[in-house]
Structures are given as C-alpha cells and as structure tokens.
C-alpha atoms as a PDB file:
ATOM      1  CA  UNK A   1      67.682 105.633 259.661  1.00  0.00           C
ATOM      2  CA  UNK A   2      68.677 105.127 263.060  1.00  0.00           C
ATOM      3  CA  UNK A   3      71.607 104.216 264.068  1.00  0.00           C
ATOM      4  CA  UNK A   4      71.878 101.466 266.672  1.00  0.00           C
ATOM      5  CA  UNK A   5      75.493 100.763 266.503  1.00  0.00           C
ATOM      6  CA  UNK A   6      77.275 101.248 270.133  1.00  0.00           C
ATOM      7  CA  UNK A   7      80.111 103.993 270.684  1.00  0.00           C
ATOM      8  CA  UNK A   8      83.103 102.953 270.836  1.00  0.00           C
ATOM      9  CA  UNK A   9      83.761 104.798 274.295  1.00  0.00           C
ATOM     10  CA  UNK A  10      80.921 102.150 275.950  1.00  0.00           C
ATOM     11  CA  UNK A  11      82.298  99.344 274.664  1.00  0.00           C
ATOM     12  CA  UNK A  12      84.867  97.076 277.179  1.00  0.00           C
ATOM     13  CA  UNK A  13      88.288  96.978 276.042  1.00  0.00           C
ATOM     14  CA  UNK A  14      87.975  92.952 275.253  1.00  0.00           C
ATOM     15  CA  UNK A  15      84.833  93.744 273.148  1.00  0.00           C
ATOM     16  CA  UNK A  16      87.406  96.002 270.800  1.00  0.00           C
ATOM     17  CA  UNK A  17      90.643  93.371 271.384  1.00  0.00           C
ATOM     18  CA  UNK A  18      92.774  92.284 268.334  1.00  0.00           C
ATOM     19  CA  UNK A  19      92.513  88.371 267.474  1.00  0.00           C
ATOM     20  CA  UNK A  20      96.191  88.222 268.224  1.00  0.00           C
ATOM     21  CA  UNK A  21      95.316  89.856 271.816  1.00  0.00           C
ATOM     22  CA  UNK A  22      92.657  87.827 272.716  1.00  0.00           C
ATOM     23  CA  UNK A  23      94.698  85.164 271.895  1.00  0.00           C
ATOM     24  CA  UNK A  24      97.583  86.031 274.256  1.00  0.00           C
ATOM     25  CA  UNK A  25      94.850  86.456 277.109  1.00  0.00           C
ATOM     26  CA  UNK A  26      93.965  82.740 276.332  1.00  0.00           C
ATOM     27  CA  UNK A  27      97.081  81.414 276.467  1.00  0.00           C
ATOM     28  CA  UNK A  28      97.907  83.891 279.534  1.00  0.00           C
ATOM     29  CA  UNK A  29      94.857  82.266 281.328  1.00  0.00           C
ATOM     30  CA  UNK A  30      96.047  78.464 280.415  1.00  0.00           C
ATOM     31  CA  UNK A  31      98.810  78.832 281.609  1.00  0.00           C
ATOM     32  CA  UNK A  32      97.588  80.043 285.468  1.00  0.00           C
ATOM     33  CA  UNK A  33      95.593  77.064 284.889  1.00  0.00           C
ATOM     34  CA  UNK A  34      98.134  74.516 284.297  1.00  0.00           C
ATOM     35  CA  UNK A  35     100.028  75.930 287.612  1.00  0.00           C
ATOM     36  CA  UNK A  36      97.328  75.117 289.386  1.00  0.00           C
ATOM     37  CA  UNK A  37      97.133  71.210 287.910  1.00  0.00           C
ATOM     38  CA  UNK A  38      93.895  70.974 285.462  1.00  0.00           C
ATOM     39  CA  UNK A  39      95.764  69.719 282.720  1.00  0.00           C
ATOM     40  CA  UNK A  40      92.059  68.154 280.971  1.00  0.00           C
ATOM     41  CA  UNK A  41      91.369  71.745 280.810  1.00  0.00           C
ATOM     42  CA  UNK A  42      94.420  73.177 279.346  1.00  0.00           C
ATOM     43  CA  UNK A  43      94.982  70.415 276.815  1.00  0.00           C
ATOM     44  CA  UNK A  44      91.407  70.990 275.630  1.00  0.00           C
ATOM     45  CA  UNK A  45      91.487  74.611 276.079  1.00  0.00           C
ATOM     46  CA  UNK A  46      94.914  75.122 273.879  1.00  0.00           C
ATOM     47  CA  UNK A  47      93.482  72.337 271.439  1.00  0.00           C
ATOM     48  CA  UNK A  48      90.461  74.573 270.853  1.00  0.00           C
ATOM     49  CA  UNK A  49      91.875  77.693 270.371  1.00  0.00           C
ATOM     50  CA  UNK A  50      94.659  76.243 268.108  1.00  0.00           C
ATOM     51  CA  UNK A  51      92.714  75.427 264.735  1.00  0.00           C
ATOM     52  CA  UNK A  52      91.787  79.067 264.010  1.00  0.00           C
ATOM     53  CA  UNK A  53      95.149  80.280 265.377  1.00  0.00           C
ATOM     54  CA  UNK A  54      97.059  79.687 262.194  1.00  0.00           C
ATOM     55  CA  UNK A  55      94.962  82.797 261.253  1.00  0.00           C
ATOM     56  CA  UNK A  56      97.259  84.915 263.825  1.00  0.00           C
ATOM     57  CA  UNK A  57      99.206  87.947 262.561  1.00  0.00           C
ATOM     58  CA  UNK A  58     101.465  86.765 265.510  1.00  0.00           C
ATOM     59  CA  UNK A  59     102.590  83.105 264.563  1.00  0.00           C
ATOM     60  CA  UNK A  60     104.873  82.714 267.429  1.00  0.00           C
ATOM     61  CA  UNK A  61     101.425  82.737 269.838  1.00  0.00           C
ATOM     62  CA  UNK A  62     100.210  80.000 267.479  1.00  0.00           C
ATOM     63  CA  UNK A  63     103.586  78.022 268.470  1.00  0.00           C
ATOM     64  CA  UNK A  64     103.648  78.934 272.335  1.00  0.00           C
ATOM     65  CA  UNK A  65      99.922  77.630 272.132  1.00  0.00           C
ATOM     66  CA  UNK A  66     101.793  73.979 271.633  1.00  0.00           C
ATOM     67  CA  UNK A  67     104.322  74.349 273.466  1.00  0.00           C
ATOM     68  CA  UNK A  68     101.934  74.933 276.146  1.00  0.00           C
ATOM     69  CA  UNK A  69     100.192  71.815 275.069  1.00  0.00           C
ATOM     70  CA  UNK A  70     103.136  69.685 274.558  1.00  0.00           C
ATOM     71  CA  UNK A  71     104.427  70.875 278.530  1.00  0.00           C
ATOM     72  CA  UNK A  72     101.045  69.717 279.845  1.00  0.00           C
ATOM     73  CA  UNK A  73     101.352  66.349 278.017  1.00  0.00           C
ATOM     74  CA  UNK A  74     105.004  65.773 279.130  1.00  0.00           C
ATOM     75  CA  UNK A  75     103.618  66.482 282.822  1.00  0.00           C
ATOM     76  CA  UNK A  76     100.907  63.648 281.755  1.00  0.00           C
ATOM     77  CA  UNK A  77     103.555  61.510 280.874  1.00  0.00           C
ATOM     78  CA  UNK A  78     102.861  61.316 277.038  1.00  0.00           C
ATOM     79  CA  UNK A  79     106.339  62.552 276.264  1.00  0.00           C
ATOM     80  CA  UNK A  80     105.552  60.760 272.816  1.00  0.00           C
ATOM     81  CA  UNK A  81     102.511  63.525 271.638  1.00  0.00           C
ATOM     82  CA  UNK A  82     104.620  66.198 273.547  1.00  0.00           C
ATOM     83  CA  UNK A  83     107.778  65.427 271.801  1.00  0.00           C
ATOM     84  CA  UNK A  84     105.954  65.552 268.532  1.00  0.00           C
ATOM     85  CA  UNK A  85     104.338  68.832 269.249  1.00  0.00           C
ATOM     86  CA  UNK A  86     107.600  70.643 270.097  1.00  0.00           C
ATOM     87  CA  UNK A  87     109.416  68.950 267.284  1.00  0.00           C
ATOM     88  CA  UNK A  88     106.914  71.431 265.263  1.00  0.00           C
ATOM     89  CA  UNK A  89     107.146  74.350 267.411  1.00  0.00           C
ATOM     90  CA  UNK A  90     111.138  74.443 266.811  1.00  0.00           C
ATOM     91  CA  UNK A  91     110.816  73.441 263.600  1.00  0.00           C
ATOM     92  CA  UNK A  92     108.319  76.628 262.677  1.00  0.00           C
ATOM     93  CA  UNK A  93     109.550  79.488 259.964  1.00  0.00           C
ATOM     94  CA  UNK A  94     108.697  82.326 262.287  1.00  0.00           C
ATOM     95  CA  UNK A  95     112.027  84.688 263.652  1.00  0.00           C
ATOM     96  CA  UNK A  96     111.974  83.386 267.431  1.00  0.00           C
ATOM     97  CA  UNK A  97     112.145  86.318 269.972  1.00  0.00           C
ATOM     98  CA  UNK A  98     114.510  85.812 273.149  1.00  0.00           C
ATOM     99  CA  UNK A  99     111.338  85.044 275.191  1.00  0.00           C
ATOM    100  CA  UNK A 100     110.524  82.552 273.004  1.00  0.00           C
ATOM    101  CA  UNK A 101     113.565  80.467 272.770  1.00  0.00           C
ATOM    102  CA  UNK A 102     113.495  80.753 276.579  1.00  0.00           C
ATOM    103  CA  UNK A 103     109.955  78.944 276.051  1.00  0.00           C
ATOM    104  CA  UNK A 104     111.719  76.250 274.174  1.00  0.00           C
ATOM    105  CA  UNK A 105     114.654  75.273 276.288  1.00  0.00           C
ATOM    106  CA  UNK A 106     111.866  75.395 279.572  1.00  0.00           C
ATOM    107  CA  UNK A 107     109.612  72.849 277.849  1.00  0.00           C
ATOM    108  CA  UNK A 108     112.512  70.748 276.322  1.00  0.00           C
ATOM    109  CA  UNK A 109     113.784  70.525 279.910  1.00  0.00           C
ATOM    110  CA  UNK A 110     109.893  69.400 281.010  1.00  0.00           C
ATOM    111  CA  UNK A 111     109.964  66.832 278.091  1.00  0.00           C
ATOM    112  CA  UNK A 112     113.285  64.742 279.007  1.00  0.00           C
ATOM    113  CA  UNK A 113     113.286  65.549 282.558  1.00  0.00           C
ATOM    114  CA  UNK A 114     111.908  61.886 283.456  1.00  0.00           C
ATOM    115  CA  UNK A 115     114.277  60.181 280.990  1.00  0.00           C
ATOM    116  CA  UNK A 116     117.273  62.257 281.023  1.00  0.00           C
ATOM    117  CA  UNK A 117     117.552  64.619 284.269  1.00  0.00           C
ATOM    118  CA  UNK A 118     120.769  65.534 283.280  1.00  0.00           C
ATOM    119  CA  UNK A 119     119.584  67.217 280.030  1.00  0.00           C
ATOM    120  CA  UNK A 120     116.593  68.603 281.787  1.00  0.00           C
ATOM    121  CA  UNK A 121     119.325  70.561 284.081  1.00  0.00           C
ATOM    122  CA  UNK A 122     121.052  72.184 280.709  1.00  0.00           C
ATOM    123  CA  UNK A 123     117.982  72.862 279.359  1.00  0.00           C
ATOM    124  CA  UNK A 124     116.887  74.968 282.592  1.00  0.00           C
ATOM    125  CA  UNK A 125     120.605  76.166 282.647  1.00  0.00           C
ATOM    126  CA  UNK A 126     120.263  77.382 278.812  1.00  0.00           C
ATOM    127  CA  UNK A 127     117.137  79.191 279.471  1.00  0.00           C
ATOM    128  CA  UNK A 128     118.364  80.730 282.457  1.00  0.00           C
ATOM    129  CA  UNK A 129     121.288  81.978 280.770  1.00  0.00           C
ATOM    130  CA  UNK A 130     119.738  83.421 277.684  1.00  0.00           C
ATOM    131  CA  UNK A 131     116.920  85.584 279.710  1.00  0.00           C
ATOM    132  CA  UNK A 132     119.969  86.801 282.048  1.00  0.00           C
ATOM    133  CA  UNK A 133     121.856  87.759 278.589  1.00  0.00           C
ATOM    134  CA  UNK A 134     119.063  89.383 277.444  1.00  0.00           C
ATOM    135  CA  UNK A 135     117.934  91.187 280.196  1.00  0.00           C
ATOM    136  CA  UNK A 136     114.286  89.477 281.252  1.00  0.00           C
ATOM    137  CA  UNK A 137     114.540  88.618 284.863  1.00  0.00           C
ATOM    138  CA  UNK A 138     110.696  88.543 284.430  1.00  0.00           C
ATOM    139  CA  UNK A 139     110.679  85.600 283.186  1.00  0.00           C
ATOM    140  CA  UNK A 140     112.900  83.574 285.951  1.00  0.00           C
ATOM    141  CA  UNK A 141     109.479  83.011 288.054  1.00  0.00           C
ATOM    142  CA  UNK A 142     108.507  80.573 284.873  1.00  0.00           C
ATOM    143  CA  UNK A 143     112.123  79.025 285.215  1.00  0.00           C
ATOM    144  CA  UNK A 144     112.485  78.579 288.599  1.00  0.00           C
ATOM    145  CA  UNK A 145     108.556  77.139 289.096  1.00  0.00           C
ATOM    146  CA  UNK A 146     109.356  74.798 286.397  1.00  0.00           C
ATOM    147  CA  UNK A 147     112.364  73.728 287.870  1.00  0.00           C
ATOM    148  CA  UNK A 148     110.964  73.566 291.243  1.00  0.00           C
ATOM    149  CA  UNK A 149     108.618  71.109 289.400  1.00  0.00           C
ATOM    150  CA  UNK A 150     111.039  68.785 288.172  1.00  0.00           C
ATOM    151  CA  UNK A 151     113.029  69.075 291.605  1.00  0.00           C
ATOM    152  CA  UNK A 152     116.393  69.482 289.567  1.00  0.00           C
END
C-alpha cells in the first residue's frame, strides 16, 4: 500500500505545534491586536478560543486568555464582566509563575483605574516591583504601555 502520509521534514513548524503552543501564538496575536484598539476582535477572538482551552496541559494560558478578555472589557468600560472574569482568573488552582502574577496586578490596575486611580497606581507599582525582583525587565514594555494607557 502506498503511503501518502507527508514527512515530517516538509511539514511547517505550526502544522506539527502542540495545542498548548498554538494556543500561546493566539493569545500572542490578541494581544498585538488589542494594542492596536480592535477590542470586537479580541473579545471574540479570546471567547472562541477559550471553550476548548480548559483542554490545555498549560492552565495558566487558559487563565491569561481571560485576563486578556477581562483587560479588553475594562478598556470597554464593562468593569462589571471584567471584574467577574478576573475574580476567576485569581481565584484558579494552578501554581502562578512570576509572569503571571505580573499579569494580574497589570489588569487589576486596568480594572479600577477609572474608579480608583490611586489603586490603579499600586497595582502598576506591585507589578513593577515583582518583575524587577524577579529579574524580567522584558516584561516592563507591557507595564509601562499599560500605564501610559491609563496616564497614571
């Protein structure tokens, strides 16, 4: 019998690509997109690719998949939905990597930055000081956009 199955060699390396790293391109690729204002499209985007995400070896990507969400509705002005949806990202069983609680503290501060500027400030303060402590600089672009944002 013939065998019509491709080598792996001519495959693309997305054609190959965990679930868990396809994924992490998603949610890479929202995010560019909410920088650049189409929140329709990231709410919709992250709301599609959540369902089979519980699925994900890596459950924190499930989580940072709301968070992304609940950012996009804060910037909406539904800090209601986006309050709700963080309230489950904090609340999940998964061990929380540095970069991660850095994630939480940056959309906490998007959340009550129209109600309670003050707050917002810590939170950007807390998230600041915790990639410093551990060392990823990296992420202060994220930070300092976000807090550019909020003008605080």
């Amino acid at each position: 019998m013939l065998d019509l199955a491709p080598k792996p060699s001519d495959l693309e390396p997305i054609e190959t690509a965990s679930r868990d790293a396809i994924a992490a391109l998603q949610l890479h690729r929202l995010k560019w997109i909410a920088r650049r204002g189409n929140s329709s499209e990231v709410i919709n985007g992250a709301r599609t690719a959540l369902p089979p995400a519980p699925g994900l070896a890596d459950k924190e990507l499930y989580d940072r998949l709301g968070l992304l969400i609940a950012e996009t509705l804060a910037y909406d002005g539904d800090t209601d939905e986006a309050s709700t949806l963080f309230a489950s990202a904090c609340a999940s069983d998964h061990r929380s990597t540095p970069p991660y609680l850095i994630e939480l503290y940056r959309v906490a501060a998007v959340i009550c930055a129209k109600t309670n500027r003050a707050a917002s400030e810590r939170f950007l303060s807390a998230a600041l000081h915790l990639l410093t402590s551990a060392g990823l600089l990296g992420l202060k672009v994220e930070i300092d956009r976000t807090a550019e944002r909020l003008g605080v």
